[in-house]
C-alpha atoms as a PDB file:
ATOM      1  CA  UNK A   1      21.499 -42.311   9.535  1.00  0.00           C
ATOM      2  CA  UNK A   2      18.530 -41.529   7.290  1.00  0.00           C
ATOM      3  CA  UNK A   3      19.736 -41.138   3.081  1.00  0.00           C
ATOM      4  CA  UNK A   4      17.456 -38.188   1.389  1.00  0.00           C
ATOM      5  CA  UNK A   5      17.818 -37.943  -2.503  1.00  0.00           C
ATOM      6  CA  UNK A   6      16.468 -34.703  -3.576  1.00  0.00           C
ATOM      7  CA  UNK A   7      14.039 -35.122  -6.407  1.00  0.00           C
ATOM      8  CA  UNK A   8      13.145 -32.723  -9.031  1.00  0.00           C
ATOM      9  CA  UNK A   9       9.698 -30.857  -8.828  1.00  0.00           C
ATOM     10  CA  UNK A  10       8.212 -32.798 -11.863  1.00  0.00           C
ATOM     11  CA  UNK A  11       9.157 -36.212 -10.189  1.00  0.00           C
ATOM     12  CA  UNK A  12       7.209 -35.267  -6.946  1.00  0.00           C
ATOM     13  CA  UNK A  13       3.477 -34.281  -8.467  1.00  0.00           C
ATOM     14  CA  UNK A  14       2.236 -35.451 -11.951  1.00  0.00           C
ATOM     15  CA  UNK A  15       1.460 -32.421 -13.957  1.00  0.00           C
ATOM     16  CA  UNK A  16      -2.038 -30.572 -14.171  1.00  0.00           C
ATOM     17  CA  UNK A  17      -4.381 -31.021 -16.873  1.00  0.00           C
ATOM     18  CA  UNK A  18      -4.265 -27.545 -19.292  1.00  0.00           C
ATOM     19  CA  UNK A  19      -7.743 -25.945 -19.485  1.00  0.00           C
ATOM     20  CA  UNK A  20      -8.071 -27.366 -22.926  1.00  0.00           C
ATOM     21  CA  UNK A  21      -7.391 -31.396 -21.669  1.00  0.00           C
ATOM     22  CA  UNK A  22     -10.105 -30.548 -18.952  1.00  0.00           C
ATOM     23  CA  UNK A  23     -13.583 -33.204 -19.614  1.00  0.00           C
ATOM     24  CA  UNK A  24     -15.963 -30.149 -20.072  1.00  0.00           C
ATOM     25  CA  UNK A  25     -18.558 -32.151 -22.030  1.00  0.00           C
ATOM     26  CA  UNK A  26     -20.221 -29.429 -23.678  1.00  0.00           C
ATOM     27  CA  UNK A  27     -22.356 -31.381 -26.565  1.00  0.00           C
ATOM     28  CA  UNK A  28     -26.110 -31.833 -26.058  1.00  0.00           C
ATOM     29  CA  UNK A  29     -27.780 -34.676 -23.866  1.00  0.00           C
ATOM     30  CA  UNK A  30     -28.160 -37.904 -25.950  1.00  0.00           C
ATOM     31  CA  UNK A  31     -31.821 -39.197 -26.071  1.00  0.00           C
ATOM     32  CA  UNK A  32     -32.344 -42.226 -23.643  1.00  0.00           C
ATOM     33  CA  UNK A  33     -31.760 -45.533 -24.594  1.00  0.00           C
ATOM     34  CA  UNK A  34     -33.387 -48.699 -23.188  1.00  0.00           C
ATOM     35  CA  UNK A  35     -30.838 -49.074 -20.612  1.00  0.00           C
ATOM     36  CA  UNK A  36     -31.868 -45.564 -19.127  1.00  0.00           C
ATOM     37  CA  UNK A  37     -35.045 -45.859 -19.361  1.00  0.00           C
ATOM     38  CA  UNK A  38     -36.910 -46.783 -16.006  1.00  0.00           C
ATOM     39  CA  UNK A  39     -39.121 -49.586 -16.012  1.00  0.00           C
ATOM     40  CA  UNK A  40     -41.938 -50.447 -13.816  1.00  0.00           C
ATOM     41  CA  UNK A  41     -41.243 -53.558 -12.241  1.00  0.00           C
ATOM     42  CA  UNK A  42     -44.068 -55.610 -10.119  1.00  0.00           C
ATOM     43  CA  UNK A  43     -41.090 -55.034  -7.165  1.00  0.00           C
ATOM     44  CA  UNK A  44     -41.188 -51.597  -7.790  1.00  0.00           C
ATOM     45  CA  UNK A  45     -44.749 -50.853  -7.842  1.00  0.00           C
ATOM     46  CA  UNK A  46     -44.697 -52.567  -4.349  1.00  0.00           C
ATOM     47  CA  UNK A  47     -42.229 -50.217  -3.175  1.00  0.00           C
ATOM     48  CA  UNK A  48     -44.378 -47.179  -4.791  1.00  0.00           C
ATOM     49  CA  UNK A  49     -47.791 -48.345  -3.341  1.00  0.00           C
ATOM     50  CA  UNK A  50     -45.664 -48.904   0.627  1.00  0.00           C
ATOM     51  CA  UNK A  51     -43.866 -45.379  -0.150  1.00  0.00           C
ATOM     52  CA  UNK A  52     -47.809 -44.085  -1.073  1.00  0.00           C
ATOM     53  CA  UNK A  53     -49.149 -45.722   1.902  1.00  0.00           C
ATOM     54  CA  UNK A  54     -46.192 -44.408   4.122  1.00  0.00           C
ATOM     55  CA  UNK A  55     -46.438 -40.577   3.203  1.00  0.00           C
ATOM     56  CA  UNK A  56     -50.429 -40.995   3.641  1.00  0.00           C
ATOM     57  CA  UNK A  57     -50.083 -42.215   7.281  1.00  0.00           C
ATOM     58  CA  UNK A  58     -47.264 -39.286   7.374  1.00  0.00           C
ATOM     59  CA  UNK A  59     -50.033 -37.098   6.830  1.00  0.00           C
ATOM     60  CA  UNK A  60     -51.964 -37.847   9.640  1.00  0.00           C
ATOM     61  CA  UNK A  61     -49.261 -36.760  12.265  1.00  0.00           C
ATOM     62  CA  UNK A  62     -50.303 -33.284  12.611  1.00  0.00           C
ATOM     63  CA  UNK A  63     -53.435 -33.890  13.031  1.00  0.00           C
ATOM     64  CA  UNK A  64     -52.772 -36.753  15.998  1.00  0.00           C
ATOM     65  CA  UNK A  65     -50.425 -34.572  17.687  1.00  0.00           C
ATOM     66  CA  UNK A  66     -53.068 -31.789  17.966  1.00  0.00           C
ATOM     67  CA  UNK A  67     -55.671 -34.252  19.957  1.00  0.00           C
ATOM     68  CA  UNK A  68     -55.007 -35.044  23.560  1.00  0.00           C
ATOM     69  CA  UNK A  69     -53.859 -37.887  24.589  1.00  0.00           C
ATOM     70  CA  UNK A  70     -56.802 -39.928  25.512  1.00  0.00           C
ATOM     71  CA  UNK A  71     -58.616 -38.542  21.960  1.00  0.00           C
ATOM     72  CA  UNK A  72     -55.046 -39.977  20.087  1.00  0.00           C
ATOM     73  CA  UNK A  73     -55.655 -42.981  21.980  1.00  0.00           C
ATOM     74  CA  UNK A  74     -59.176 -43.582  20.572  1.00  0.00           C
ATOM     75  CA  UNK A  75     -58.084 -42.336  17.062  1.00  0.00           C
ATOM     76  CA  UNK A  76     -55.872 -44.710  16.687  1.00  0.00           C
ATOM     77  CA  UNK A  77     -58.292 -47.863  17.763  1.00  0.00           C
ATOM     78  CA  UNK A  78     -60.766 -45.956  15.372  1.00  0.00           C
ATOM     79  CA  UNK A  79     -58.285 -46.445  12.698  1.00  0.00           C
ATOM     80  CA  UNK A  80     -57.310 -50.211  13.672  1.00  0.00           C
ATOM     81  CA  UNK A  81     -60.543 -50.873  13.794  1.00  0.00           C
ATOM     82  CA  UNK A  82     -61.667 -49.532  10.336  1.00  0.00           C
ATOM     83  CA  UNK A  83     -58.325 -51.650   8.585  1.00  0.00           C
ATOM     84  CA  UNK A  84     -59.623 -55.152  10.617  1.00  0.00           C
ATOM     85  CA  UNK A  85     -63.346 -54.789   8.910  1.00  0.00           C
ATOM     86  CA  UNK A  86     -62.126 -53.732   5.863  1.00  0.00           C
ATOM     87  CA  UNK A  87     -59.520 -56.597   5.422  1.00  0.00           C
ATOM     88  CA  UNK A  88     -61.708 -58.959   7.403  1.00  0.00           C
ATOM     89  CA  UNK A  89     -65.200 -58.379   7.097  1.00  0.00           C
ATOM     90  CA  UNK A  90     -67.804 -56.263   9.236  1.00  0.00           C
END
């Protein structure tokens, strides 16, 4: 046989916050401070210059998906072939 004790309303929920305990921070931004301040870190200009790099090649979509496919085809070894001389060498 299951024992239920009847508990009072306030036991059962803890009680709301009145409109005037409610965090409404209402006082004006503070300026930033070192430790909210970003910084430029050799990592992070890495990540820019790959993110750069990224939404360049992005770019170039539209344009590929317009050729056919044997014109995509030679694109792209166009474009392989312009990154090997320039990191390489002619």
């Amino acid at each position: 046989m299951l024992n239920v004790v009847a508990q009072s309303e306030e036991e059962i929920s803890p009680p709301s916050p009145s409109l005037s305990e409610s965090a409404v921070d209402t006082s004006p931004p503070s300026p930033p401070t070192t430790s909210t301040v970003a910084l430029v870190t050799p990592e992070k200009e890495n990540t820019l210059a790959v993110d750069e790099d990224e939404h360049f090649m992005l770019s170039l979509v539209p344009s590929l998906r317009r050729l056919s496919n044997q014109k995509r085809a030679q694109a792209r070894m166009r474009m392989q072939q312009v990154l090997y001389d320039v990191e390489f060498g002619e």
